[in-house]
PDB file of N, CA and C in Angstrom:
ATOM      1  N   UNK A   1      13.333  17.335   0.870  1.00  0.00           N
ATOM      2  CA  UNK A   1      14.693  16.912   0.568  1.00  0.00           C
ATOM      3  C   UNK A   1      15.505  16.688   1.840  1.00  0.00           C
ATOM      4  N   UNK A   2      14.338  17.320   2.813  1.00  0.00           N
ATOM      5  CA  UNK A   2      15.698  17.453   4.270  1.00  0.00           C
ATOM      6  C   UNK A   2      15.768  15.611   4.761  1.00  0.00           C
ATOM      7  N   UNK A   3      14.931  14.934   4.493  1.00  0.00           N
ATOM      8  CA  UNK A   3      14.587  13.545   4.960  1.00  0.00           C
ATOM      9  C   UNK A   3      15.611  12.708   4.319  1.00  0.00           C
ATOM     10  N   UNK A   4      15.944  12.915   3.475  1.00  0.00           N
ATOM     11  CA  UNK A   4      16.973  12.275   2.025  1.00  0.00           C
ATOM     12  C   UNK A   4      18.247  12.711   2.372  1.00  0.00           C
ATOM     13  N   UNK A   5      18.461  13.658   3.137  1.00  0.00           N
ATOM     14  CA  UNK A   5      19.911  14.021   3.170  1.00  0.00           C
ATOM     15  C   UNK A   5      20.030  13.784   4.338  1.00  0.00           C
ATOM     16  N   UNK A   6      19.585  12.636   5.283  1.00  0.00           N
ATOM     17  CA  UNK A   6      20.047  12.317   6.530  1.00  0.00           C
ATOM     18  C   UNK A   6      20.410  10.523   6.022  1.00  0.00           C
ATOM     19  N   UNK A   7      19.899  10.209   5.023  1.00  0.00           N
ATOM     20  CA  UNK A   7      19.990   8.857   4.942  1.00  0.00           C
ATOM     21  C   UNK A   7      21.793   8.368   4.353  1.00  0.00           C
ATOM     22  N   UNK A   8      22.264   7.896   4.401  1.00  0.00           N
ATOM     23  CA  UNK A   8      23.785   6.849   4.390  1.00  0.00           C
ATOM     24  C   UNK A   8      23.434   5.644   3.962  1.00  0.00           C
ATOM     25  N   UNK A   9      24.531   5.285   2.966  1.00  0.00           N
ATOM     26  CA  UNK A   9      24.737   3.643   2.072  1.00  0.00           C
ATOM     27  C   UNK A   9      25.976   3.920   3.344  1.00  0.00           C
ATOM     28  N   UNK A  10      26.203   2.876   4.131  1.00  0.00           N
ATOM     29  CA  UNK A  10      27.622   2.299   4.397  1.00  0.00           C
ATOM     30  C   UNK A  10      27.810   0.914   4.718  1.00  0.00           C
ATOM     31  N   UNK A  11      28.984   1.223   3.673  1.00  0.00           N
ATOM     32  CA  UNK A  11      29.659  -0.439   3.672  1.00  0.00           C
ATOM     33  C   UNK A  11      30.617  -0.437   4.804  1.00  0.00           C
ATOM     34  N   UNK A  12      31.422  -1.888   4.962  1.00  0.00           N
ATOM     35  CA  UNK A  12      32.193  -1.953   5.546  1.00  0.00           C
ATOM     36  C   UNK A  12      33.460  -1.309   5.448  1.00  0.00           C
ATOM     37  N   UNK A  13      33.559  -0.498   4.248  1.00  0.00           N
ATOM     38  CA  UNK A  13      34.776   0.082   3.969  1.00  0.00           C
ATOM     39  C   UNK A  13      34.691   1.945   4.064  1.00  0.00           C
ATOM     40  N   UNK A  14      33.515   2.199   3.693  1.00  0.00           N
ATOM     41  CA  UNK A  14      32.832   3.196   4.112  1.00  0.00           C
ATOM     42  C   UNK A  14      33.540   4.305   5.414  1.00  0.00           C
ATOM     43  N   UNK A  15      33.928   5.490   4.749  1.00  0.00           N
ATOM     44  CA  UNK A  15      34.622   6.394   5.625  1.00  0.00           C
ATOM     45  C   UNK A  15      33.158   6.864   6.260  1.00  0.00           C
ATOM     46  N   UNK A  16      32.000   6.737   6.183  1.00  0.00           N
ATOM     47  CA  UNK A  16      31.086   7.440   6.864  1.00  0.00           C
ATOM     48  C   UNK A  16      30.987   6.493   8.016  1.00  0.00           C
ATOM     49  N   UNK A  17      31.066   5.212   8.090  1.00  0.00           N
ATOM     50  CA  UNK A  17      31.143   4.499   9.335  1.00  0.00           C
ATOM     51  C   UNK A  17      32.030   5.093  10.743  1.00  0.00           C
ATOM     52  N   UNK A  18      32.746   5.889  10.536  1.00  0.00           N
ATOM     53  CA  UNK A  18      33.507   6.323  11.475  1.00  0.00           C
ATOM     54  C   UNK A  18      32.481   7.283  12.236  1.00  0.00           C
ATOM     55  N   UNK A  19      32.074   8.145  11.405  1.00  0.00           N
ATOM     56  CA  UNK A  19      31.202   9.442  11.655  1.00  0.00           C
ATOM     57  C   UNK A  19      30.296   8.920  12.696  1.00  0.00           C
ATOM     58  N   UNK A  20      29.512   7.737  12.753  1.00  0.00           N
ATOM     59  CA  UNK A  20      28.529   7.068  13.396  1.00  0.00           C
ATOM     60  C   UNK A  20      28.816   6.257  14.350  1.00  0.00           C
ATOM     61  N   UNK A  21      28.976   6.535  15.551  1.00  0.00           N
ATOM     62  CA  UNK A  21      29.553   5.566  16.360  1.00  0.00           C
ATOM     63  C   UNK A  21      28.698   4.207  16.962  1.00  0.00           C
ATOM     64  N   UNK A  22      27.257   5.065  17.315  1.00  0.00           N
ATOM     65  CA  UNK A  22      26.795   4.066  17.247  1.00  0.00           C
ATOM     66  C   UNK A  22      26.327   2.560  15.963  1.00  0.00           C
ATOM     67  N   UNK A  23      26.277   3.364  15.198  1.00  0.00           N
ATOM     68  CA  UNK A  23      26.236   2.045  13.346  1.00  0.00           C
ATOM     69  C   UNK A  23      27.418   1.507  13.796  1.00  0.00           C
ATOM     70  N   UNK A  24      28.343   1.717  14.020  1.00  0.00           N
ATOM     71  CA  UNK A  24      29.917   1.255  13.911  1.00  0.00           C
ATOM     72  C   UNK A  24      29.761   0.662  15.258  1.00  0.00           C
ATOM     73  N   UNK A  25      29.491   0.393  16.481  1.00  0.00           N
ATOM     74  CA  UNK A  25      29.687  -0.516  17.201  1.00  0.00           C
ATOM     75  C   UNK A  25      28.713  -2.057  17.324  1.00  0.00           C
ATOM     76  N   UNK A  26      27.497  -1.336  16.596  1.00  0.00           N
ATOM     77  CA  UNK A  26      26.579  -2.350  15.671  1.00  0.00           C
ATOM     78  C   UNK A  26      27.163  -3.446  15.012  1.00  0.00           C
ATOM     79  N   UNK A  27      27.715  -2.767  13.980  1.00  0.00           N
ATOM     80  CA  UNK A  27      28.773  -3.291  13.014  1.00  0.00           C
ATOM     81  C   UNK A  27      30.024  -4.457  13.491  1.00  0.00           C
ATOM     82  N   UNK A  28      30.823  -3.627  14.614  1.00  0.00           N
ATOM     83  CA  UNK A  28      31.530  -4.319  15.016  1.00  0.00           C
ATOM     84  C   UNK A  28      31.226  -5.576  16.366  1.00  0.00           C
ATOM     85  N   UNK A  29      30.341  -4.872  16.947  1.00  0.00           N
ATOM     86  CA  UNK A  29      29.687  -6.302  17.313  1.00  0.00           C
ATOM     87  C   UNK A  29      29.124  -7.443  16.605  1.00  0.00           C
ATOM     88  N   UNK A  30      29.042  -6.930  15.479  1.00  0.00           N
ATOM     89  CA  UNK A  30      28.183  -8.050  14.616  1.00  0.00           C
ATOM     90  C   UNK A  30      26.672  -8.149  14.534  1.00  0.00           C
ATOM     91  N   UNK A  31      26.088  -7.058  15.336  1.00  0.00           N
ATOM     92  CA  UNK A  31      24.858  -6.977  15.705  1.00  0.00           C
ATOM     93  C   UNK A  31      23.927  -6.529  14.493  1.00  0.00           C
ATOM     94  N   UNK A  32      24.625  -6.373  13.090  1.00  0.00           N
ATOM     95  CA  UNK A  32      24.281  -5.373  12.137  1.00  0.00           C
ATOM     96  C   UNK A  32      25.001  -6.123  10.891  1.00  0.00           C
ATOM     97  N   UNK A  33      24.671  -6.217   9.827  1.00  0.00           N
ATOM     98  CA  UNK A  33      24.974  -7.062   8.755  1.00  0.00           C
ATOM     99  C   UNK A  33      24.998  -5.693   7.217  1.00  0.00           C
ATOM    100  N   UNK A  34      26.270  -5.859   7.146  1.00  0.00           N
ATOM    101  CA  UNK A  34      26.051  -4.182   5.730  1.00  0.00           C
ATOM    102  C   UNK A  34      26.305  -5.212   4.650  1.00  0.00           C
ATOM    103  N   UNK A  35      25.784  -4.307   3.975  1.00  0.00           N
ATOM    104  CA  UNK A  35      25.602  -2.741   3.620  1.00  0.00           C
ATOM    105  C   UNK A  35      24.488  -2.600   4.000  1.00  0.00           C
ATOM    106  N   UNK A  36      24.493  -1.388   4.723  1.00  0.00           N
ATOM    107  CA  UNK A  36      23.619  -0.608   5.683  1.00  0.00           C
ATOM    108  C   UNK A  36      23.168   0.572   5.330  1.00  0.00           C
ATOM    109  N   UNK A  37      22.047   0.858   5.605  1.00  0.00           N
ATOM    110  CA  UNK A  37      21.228   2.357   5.125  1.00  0.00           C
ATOM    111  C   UNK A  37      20.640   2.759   6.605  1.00  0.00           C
ATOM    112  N   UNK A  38      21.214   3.897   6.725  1.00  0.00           N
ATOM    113  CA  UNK A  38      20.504   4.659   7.912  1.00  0.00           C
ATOM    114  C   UNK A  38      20.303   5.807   7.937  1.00  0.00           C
ATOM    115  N   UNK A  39      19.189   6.377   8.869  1.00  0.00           N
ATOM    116  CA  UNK A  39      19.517   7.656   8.704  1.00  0.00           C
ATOM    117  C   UNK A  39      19.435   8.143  10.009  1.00  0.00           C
ATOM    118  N   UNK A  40      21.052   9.048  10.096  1.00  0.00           N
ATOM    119  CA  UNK A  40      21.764   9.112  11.139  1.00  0.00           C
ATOM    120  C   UNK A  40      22.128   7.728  11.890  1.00  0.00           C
ATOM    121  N   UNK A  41      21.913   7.818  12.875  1.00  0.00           N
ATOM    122  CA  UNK A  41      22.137   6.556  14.118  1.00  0.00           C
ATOM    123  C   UNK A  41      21.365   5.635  13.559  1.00  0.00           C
ATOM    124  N   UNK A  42      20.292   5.906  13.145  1.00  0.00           N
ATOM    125  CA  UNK A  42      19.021   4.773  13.202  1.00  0.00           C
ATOM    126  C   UNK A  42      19.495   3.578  12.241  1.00  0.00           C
ATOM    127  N   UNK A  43      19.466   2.433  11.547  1.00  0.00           N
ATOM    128  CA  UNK A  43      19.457   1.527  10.983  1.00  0.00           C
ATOM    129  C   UNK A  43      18.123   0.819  10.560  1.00  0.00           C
ATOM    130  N   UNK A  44      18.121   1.151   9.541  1.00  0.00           N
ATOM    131  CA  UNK A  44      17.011   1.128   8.735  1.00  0.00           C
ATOM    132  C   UNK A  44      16.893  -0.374   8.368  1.00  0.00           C
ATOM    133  N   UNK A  45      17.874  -0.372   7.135  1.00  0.00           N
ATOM    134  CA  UNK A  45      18.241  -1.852   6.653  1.00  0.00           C
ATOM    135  C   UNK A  45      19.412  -2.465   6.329  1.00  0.00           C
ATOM    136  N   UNK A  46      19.608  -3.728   6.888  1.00  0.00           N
ATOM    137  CA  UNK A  46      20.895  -3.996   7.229  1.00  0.00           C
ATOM    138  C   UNK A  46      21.212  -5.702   6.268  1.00  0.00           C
ATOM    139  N   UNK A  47      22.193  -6.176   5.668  1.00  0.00           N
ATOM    140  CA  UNK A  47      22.585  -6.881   4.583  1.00  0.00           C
ATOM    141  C   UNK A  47      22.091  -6.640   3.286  1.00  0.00           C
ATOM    142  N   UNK A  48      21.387  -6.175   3.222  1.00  0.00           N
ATOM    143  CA  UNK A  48      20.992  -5.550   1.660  1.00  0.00           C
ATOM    144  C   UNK A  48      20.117  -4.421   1.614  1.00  0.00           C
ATOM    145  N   UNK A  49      20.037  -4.258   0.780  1.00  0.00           N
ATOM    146  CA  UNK A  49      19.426  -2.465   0.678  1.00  0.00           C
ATOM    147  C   UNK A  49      17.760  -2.738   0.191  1.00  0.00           C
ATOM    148  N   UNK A  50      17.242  -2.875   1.270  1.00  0.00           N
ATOM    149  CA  UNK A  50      15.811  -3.169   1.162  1.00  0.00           C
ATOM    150  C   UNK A  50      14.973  -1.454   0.427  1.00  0.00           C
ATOM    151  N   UNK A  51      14.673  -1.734  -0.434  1.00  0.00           N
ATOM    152  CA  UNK A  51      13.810  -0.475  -0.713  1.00  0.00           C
ATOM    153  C   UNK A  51      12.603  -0.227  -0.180  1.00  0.00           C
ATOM    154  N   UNK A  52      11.863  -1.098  -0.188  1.00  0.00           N
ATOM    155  CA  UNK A  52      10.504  -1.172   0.738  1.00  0.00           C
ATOM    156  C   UNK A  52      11.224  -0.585   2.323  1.00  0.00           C
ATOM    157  N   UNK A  53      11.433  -0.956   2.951  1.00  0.00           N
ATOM    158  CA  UNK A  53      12.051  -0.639   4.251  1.00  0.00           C
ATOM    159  C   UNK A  53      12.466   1.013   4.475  1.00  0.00           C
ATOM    160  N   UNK A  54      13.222   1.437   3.418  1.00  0.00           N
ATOM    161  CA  UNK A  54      13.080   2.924   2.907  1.00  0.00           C
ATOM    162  C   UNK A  54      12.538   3.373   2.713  1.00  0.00           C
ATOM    163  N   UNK A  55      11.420   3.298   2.252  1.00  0.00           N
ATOM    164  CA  UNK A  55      10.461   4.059   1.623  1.00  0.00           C
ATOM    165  C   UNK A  55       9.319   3.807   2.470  1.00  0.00           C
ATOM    166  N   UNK A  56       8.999   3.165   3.687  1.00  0.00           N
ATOM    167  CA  UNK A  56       8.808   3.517   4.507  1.00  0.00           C
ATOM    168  C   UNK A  56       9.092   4.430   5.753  1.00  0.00           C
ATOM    169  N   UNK A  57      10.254   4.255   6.146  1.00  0.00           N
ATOM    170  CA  UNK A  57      10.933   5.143   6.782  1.00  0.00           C
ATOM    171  C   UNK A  57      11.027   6.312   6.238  1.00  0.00           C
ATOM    172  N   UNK A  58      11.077   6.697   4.999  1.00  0.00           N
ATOM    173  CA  UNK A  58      11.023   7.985   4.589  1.00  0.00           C
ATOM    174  C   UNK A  58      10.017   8.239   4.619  1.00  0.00           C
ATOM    175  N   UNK A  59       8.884   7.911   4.784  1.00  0.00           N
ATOM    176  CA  UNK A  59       7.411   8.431   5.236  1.00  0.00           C
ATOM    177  C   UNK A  59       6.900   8.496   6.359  1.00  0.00           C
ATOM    178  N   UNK A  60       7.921   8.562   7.200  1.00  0.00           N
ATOM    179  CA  UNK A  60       7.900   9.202   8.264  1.00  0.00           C
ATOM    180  C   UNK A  60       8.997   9.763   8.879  1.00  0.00           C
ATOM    181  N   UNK A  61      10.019  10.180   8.493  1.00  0.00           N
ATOM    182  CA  UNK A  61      10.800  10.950   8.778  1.00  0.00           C
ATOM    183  C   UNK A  61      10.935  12.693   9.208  1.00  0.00           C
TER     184      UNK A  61
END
């Protein structure tokens, strides 16, 4: 469960975007397209919420 509770949905409106500075300068550079799933810093998947992409990354987390 500990792998699952590092992962984040944030949108652009998203108060967790603050928390993350690095996602958020991603973001604001434009370098990064949300809604975004990460876990922690990392950026997993970025304009849509790829499940495959997750569920990889969660198998190795």
């Amino acid at each position: 469960m500990g792998k699952v509770a590092t992962m984040k949905f944030i949108d652009v409106f998203s108060p967790a975007l603050s928390k993350y500075p690095e996602v958020f300068k991603q973001v604001s550079g434009g370098d990064v397209q949300v809604p975004i799933v990460a876990f922690g810093e990392e950026v997993v998947s970025e304009g849509t919420v790829d499940i495959t992409k997750i569920i990889e990354k969660l198998k190795t987390v």
